[in-house]
N, C-alpha and C. Protein backbone atom coordinates (compact mmCIF):
# COMPACT_ATOMS: atom_id res chain seq x y z
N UNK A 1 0.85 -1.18 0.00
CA UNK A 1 0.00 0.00 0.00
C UNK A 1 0.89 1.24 0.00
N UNK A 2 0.52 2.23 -0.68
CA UNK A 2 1.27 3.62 -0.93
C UNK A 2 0.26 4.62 -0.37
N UNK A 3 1.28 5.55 0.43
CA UNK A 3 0.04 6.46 1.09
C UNK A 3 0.44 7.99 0.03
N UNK A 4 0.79 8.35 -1.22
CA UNK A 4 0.68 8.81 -2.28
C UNK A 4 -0.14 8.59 -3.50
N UNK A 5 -0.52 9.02 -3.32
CA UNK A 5 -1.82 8.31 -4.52
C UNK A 5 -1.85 9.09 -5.87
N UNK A 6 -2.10 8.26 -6.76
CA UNK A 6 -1.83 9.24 -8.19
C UNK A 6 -3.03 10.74 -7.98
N UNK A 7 -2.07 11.50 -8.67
CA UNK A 7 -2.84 12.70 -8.26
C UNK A 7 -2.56 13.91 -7.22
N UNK A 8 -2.17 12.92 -6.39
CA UNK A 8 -1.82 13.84 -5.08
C UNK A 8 -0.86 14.88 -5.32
N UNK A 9 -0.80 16.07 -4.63
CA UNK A 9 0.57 16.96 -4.53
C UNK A 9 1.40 16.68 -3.04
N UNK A 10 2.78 16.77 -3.12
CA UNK A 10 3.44 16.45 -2.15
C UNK A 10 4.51 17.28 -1.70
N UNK A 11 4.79 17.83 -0.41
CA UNK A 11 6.04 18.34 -0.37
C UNK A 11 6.69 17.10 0.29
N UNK A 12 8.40 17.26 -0.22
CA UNK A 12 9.27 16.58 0.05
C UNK A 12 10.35 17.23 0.72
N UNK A 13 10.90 16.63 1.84
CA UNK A 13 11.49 17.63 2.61
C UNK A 13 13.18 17.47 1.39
N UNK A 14 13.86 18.50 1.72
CA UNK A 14 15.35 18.48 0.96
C UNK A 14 16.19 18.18 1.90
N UNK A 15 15.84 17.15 3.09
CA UNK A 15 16.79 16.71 3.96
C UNK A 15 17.04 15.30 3.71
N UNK A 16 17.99 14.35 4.40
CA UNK A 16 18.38 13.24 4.43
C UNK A 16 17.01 12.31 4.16
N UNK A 17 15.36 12.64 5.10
CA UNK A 17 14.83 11.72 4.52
C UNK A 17 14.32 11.99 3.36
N UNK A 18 14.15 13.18 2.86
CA UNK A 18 13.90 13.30 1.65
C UNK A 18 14.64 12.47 0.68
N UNK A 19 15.39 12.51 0.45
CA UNK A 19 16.61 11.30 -0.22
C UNK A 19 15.87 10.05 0.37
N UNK A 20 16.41 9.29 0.95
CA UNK A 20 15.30 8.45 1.09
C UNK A 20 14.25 7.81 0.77
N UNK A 21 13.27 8.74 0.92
CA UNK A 21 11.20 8.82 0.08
C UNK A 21 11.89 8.47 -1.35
N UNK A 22 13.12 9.30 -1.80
CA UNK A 22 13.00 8.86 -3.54
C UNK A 22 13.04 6.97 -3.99
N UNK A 23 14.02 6.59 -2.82
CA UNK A 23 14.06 5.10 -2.91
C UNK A 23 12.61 4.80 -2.98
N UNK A 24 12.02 4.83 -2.43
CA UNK A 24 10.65 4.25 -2.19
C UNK A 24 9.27 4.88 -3.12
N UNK A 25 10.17 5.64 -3.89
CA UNK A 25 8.77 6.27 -4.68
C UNK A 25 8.58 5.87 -6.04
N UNK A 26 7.16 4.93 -6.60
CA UNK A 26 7.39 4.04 -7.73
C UNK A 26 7.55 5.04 -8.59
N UNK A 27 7.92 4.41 -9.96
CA UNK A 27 8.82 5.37 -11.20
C UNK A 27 7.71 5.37 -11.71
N UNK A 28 6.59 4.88 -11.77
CA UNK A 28 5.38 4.99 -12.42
C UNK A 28 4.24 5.89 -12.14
N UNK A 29 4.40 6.50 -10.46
CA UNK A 29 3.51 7.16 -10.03
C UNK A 29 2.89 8.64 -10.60
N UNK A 30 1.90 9.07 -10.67
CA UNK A 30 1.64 9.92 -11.73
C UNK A 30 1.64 11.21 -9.87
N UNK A 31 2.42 12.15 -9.50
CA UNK A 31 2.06 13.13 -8.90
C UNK A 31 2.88 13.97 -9.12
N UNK A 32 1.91 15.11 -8.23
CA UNK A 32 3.14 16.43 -8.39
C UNK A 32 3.91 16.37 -7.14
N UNK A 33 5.22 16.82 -7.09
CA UNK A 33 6.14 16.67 -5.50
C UNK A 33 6.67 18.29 -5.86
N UNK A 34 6.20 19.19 -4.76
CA UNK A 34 6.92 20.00 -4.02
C UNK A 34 8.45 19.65 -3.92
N UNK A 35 9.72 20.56 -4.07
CA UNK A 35 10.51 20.43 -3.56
C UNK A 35 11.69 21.24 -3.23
N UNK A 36 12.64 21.25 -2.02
CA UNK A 36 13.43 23.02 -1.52
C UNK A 36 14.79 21.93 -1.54
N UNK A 37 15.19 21.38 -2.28
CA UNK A 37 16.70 20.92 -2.70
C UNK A 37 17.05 21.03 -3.88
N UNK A 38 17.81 21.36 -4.90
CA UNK A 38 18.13 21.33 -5.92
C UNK A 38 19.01 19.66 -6.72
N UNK A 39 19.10 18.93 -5.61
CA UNK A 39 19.43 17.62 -5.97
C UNK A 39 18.82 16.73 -5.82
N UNK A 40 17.32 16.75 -5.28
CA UNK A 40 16.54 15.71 -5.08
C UNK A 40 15.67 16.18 -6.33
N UNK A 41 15.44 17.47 -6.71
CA UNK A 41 14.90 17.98 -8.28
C UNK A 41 15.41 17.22 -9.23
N UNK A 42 16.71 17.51 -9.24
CA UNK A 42 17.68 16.65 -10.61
C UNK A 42 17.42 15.40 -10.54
N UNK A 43 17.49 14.38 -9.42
CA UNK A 43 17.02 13.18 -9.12
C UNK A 43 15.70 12.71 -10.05
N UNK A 44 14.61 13.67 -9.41
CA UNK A 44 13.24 13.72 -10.27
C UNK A 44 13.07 13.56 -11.53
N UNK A 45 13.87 14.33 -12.00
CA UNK A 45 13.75 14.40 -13.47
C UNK A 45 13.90 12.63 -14.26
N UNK A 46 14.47 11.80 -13.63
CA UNK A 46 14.17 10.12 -13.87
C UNK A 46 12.57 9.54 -13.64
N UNK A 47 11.86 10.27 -12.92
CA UNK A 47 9.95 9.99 -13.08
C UNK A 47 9.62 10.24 -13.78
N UNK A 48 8.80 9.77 -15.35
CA UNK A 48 8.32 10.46 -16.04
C UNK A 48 6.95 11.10 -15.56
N UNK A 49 6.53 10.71 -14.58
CA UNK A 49 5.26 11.25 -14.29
C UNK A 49 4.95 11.60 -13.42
N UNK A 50 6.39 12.56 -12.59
CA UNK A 50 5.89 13.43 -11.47
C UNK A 50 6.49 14.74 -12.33
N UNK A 51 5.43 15.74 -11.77
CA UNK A 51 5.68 16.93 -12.37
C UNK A 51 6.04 17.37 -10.94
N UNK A 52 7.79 18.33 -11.33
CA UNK A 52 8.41 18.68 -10.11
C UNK A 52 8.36 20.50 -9.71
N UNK A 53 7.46 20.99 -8.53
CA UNK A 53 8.03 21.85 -8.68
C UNK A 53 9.07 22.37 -7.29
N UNK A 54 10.29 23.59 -8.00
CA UNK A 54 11.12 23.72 -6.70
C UNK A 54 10.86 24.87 -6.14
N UNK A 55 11.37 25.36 -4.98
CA UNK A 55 10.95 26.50 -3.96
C UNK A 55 11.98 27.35 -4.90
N UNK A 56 12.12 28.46 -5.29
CA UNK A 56 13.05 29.34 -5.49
C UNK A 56 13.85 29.93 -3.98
N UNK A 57 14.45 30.48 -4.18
CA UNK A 57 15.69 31.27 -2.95
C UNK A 57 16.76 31.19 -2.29
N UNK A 58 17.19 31.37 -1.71
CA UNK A 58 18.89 31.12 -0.99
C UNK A 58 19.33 29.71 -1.32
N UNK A 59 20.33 29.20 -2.29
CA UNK A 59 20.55 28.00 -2.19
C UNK A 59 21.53 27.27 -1.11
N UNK A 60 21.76 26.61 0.30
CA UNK A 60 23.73 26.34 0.56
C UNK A 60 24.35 25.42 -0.27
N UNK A 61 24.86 25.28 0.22
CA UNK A 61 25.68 24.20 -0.44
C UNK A 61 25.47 22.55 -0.54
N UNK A 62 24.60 22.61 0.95
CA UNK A 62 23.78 21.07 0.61
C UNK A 62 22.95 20.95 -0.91
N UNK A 63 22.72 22.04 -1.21
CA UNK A 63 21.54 21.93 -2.23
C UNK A 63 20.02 22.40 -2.32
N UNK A 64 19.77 22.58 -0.40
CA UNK A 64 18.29 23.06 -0.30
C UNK A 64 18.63 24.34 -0.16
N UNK A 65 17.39 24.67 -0.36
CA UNK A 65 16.91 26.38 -0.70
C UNK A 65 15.76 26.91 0.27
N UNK A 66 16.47 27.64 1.32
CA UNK A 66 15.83 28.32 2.41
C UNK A 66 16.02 29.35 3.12
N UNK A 67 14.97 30.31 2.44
CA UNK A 67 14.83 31.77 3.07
C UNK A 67 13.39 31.98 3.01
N UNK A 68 13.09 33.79 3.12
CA UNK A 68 12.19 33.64 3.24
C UNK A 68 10.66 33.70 2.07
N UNK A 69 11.87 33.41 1.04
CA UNK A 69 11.15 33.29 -0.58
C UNK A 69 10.77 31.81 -0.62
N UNK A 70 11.48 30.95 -0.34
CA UNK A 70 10.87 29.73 -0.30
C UNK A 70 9.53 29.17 0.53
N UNK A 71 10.20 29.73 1.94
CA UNK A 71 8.79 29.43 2.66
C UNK A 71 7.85 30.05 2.21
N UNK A 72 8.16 31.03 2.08
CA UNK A 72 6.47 31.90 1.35
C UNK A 72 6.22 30.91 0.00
N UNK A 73 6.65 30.31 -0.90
CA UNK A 73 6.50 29.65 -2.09
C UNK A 73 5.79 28.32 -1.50
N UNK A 74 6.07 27.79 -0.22
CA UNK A 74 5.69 26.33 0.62
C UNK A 74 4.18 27.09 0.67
């Protein structure tokens, strides 16, 4: 059982478990995923059928993007 269901929108956090959720998320699933990392985005782009969108703003160097343009974008 998947508690994502085609259709759904999702935020995904841009932390360690975020990485993670990608293991476990089928390549077939049709949703949209929220997302404030710029490497779990690039990751995405291997789903053909999640449409990804990212938070714009401050990037570090991990890759996530958090100020106060993003949260306002969450």
């Amino acid at each position: 059982m998947t508690l994502i269901k085609p259709g759904d929108m999702v935020y995904l956090t841009g932390g360690s478990f975020g990485f993670l959720m990608l293991r476990h998320l089928p390549q077939d699933l049709k949703c949209t995923l929220v997302v404030n990392n710029a490497d779990i985005a690039n990751r995405l782009r291997a789903f053909p059928n999640v449409d990804v969108y990212v938070a714009g703003g401050l990037m570090r160097k991990s890759g996530s993007i958090v100020d106060s343009m993003a949260r306002e974008f969450m």
